[in-house]
C-alpha atoms as a PDB file:
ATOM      1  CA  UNK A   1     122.325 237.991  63.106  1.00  0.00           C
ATOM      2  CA  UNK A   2     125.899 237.561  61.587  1.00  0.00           C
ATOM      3  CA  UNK A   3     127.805 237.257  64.775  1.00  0.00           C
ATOM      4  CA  UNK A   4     125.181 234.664  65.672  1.00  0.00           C
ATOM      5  CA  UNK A   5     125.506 232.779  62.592  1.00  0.00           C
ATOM      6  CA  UNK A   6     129.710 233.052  62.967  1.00  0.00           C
ATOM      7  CA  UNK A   7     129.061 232.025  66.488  1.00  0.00           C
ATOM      8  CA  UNK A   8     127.029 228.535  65.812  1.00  0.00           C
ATOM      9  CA  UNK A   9     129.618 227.861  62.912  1.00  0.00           C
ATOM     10  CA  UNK A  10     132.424 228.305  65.254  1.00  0.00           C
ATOM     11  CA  UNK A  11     130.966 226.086  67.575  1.00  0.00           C
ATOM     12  CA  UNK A  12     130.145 223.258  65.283  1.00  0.00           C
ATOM     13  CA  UNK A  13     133.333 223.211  63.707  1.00  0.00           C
ATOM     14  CA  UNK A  14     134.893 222.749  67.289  1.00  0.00           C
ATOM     15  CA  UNK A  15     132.543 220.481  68.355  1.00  0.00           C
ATOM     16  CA  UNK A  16     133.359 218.101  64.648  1.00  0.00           C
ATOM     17  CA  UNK A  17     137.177 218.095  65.580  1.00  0.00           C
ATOM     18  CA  UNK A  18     136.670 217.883  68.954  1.00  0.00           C
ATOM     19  CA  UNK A  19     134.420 214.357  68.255  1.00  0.00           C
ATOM     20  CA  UNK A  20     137.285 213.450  65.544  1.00  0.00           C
ATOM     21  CA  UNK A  21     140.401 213.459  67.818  1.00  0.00           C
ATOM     22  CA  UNK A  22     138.285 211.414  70.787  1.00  0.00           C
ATOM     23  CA  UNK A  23     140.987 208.819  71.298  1.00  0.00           C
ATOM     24  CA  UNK A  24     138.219 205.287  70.972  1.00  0.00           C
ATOM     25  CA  UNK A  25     138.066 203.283  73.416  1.00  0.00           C
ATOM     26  CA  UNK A  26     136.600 199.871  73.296  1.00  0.00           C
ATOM     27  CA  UNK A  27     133.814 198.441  75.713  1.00  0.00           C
ATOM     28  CA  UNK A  28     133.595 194.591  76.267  1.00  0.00           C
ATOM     29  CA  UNK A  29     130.289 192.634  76.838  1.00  0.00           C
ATOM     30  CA  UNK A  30     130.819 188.973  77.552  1.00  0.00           C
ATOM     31  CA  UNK A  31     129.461 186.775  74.646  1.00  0.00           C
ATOM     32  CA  UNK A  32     130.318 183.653  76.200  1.00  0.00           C
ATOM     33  CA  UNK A  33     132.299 181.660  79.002  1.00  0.00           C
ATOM     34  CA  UNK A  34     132.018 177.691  79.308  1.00  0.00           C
ATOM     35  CA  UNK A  35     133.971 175.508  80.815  1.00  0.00           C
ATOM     36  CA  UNK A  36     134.116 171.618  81.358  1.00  0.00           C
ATOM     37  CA  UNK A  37     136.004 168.452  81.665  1.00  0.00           C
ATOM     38  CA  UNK A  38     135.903 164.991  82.554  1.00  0.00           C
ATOM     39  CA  UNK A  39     137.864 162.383  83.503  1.00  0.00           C
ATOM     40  CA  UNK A  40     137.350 158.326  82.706  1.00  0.00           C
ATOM     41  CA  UNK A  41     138.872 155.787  84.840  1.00  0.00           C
ATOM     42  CA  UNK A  42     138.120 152.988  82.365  1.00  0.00           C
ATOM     43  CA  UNK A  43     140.142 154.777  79.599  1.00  0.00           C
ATOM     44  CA  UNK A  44     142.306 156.739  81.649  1.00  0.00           C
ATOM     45  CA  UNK A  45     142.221 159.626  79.731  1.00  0.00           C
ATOM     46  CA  UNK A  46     140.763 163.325  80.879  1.00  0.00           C
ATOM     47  CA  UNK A  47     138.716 165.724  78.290  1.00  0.00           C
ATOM     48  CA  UNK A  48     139.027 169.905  78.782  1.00  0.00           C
ATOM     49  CA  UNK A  49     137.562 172.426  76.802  1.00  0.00           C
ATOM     50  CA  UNK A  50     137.822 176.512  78.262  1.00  0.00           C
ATOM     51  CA  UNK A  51     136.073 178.728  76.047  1.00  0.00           C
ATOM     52  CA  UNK A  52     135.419 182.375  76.751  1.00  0.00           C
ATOM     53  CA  UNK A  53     134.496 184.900  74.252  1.00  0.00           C
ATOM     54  CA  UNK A  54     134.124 188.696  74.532  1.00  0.00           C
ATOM     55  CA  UNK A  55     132.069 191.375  71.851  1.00  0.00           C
ATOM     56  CA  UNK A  56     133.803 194.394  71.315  1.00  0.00           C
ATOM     57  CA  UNK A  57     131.135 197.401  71.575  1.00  0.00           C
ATOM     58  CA  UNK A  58     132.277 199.863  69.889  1.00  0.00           C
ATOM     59  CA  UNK A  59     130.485 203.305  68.771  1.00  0.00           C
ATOM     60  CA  UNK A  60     130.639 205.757  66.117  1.00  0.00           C
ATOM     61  CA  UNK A  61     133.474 207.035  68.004  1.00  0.00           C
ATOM     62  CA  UNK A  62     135.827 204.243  66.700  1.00  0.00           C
ATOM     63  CA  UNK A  63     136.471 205.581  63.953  1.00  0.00           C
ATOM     64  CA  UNK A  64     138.977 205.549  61.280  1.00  0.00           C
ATOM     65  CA  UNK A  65     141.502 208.712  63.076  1.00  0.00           C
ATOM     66  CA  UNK A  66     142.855 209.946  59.637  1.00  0.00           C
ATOM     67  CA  UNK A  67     139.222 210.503  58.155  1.00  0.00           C
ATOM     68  CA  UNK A  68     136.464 211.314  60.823  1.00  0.00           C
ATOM     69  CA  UNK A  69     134.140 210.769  57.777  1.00  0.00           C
ATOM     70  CA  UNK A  70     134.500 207.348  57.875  1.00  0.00           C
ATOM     71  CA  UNK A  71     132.563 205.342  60.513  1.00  0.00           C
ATOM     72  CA  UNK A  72     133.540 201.863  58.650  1.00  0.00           C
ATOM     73  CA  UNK A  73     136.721 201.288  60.084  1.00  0.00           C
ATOM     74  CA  UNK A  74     136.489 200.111  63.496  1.00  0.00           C
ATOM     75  CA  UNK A  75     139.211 199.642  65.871  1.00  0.00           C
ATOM     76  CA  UNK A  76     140.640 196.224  65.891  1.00  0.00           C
ATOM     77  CA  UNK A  77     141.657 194.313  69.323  1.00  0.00           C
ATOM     78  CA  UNK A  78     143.934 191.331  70.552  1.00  0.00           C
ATOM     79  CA  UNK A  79     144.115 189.177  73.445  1.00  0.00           C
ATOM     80  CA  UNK A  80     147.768 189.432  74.401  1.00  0.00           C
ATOM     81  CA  UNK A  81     147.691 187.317  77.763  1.00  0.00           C
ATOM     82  CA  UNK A  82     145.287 185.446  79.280  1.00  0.00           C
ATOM     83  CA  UNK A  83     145.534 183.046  82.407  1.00  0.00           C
ATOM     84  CA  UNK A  84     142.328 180.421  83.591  1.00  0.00           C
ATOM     85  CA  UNK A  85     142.315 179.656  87.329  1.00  0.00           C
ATOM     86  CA  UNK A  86     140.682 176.376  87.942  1.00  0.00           C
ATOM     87  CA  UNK A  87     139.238 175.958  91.483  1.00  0.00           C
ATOM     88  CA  UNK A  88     137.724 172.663  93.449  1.00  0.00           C
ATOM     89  CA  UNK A  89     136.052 174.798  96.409  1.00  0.00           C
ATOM     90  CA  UNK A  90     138.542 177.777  97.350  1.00  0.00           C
ATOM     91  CA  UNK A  91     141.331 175.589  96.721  1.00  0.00           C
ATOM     92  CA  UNK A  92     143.491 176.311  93.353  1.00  0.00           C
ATOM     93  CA  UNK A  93     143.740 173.438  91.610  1.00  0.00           C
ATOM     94  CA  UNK A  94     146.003 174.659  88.297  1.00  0.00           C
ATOM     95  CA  UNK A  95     146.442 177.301  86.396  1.00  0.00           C
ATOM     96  CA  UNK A  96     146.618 177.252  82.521  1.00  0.00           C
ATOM     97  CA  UNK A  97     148.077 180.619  80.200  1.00  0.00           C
ATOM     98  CA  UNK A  98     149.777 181.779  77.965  1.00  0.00           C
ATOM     99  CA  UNK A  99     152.869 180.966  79.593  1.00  0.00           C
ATOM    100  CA  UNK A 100     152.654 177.487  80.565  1.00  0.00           C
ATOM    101  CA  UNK A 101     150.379 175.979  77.729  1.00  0.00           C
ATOM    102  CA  UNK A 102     152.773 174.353  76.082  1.00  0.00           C
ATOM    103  CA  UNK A 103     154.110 172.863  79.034  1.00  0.00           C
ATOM    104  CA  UNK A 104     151.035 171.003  79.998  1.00  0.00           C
ATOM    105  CA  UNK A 105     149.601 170.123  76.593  1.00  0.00           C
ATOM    106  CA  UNK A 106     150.128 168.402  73.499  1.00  0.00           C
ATOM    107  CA  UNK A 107     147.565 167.647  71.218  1.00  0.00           C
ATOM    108  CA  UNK A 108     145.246 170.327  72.836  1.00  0.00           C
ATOM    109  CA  UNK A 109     143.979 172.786  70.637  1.00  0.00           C
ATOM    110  CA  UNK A 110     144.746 176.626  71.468  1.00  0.00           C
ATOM    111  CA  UNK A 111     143.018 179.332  69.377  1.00  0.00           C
ATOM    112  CA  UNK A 112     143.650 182.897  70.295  1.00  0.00           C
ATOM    113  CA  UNK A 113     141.950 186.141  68.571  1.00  0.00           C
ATOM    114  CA  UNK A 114     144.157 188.301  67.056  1.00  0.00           C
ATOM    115  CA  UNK A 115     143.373 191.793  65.358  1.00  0.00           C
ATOM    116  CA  UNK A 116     139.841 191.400  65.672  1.00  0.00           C
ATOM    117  CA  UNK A 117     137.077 193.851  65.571  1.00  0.00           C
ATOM    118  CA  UNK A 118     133.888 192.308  66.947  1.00  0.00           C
ATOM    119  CA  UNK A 119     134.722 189.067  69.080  1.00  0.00           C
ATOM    120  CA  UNK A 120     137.997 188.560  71.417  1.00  0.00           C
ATOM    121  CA  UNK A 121     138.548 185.031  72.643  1.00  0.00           C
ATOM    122  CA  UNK A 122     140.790 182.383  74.369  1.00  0.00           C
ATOM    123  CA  UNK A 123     139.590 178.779  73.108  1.00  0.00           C
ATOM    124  CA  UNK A 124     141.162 175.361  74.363  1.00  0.00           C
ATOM    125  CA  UNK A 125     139.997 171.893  73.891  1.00  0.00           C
ATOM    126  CA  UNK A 126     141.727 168.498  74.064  1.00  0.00           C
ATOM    127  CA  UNK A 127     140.223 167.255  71.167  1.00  0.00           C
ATOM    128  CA  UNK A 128     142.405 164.240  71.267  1.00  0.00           C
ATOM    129  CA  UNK A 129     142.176 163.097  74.602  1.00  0.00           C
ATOM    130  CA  UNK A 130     144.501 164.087  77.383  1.00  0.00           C
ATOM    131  CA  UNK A 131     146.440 160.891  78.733  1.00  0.00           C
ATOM    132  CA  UNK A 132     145.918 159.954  82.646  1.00  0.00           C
ATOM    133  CA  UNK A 133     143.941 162.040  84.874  1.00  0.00           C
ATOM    134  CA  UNK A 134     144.968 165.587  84.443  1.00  0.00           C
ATOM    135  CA  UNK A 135     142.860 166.503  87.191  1.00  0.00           C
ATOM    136  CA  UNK A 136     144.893 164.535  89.625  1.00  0.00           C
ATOM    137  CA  UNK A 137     141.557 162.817  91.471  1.00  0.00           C
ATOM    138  CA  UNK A 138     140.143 166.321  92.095  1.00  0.00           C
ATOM    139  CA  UNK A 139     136.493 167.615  90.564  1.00  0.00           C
ATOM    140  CA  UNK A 140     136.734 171.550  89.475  1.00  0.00           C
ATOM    141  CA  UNK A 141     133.837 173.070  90.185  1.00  0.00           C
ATOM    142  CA  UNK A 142     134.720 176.716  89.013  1.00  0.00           C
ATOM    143  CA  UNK A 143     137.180 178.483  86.684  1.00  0.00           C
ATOM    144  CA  UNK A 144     137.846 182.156  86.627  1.00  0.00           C
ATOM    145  CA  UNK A 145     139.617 183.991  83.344  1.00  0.00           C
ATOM    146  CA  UNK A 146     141.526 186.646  82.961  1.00  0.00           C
ATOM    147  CA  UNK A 147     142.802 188.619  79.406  1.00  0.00           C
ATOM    148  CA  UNK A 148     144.714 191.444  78.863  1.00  0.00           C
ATOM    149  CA  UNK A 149     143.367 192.876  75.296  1.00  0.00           C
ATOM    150  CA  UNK A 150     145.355 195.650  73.410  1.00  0.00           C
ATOM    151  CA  UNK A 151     143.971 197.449  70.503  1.00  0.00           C
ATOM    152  CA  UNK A 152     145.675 198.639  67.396  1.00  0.00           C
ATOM    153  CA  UNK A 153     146.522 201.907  69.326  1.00  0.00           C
ATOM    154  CA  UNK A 154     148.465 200.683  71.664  1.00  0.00           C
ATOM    155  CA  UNK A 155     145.822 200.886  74.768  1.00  0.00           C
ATOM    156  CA  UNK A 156     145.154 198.094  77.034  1.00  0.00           C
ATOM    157  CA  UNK A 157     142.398 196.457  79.061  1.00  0.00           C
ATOM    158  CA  UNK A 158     141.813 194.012  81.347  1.00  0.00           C
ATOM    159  CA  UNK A 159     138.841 191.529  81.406  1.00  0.00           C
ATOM    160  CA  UNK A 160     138.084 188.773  83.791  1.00  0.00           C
ATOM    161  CA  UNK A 161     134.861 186.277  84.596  1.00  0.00           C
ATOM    162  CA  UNK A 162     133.642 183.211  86.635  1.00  0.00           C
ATOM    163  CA  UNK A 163     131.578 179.962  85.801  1.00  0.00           C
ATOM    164  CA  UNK A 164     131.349 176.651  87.182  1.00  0.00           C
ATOM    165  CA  UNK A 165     132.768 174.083  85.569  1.00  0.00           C
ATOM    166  CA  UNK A 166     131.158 171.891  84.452  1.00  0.00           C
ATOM    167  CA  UNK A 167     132.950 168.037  85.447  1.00  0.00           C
ATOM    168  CA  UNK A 168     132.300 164.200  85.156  1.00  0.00           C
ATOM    169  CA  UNK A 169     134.550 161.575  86.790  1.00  0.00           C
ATOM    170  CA  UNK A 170     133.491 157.890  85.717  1.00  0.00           C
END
């Protein structure tokens, strides 16, 4: 009876610091991805607005390293680059990222997540409008995302989705 009772206590200990080193990884369910734009010749001025949002799952196994007591402390996340591929058809019409935003914008708002622990994003919209026809007389009709996401540990992940876009030309 003693060797069984060292045996099951041997076995949960292991089995407790086992579950406490698990290095946590995070799972990502999309939350939501919209896209549209427009463009109006009587104004000449074009409208954009790319939004795509992700939830960070994340179990009882994110937890706090240092303390494995405490299941509060969940790990936190950042989109570090992110690219949207806008497509008339199967033809590439522009790209927009993290590299090239500035280039192609002014007055467009950009918000990024950082150090987040339930929702990751990429958000644009030209709330002033954009001048001239930024879609250059073509209608998107689809828009693809990509983001690479890093978490406070130092590991990475790689997301990507497709919508339509939704466009008006007037």
């Amino acid at each position: 009876m003693l060797n069984n009772l060292k045996i099951i206590i041997i076995v949960a200990v292991s089995l407790f610091f086992m579950q406490s080193c698990k290095s946590p990884t995070l799972d990502f369910e999309w939350f939501m991805f919209e896209a549209e734009g427009s463009y109006s010749s009587e104004a000449d001025t074009s409208y954009l607005k790319l939004n795509a949002w992700v939830e960070l799952n994340q179990s009882s196994i994110n937890i706090n390293p240092g303390s494995a007591s405490d299941a509060t402390h969940f790990q936190a996340a950042s989109v570090i680059n992110w690219n949207f591929n806008i497509y008339s058809g199967d033809e590439l019409l522009f790209q927009i990222n993290d590299r090239n935003f500035v280039l192609l914008f002014k007055d467009v708002l950009l918000n990024v997540a950082e150090e987040q622990i339930e929702y990751l994003w990429v958000a644009i919209e030209s709330e002033i409008p954009i001048s001239g026809d930024f879609f250059h007389g073509f209608n998107p009709d689809r828009v693809e995302v990509e983001m690479s996401i890093y978490d406070d540990d130092g590991n990475a992940y790689f997301i990507s989705n497709s919508v339509p876009f939704i466009f008006t030309r007037n």
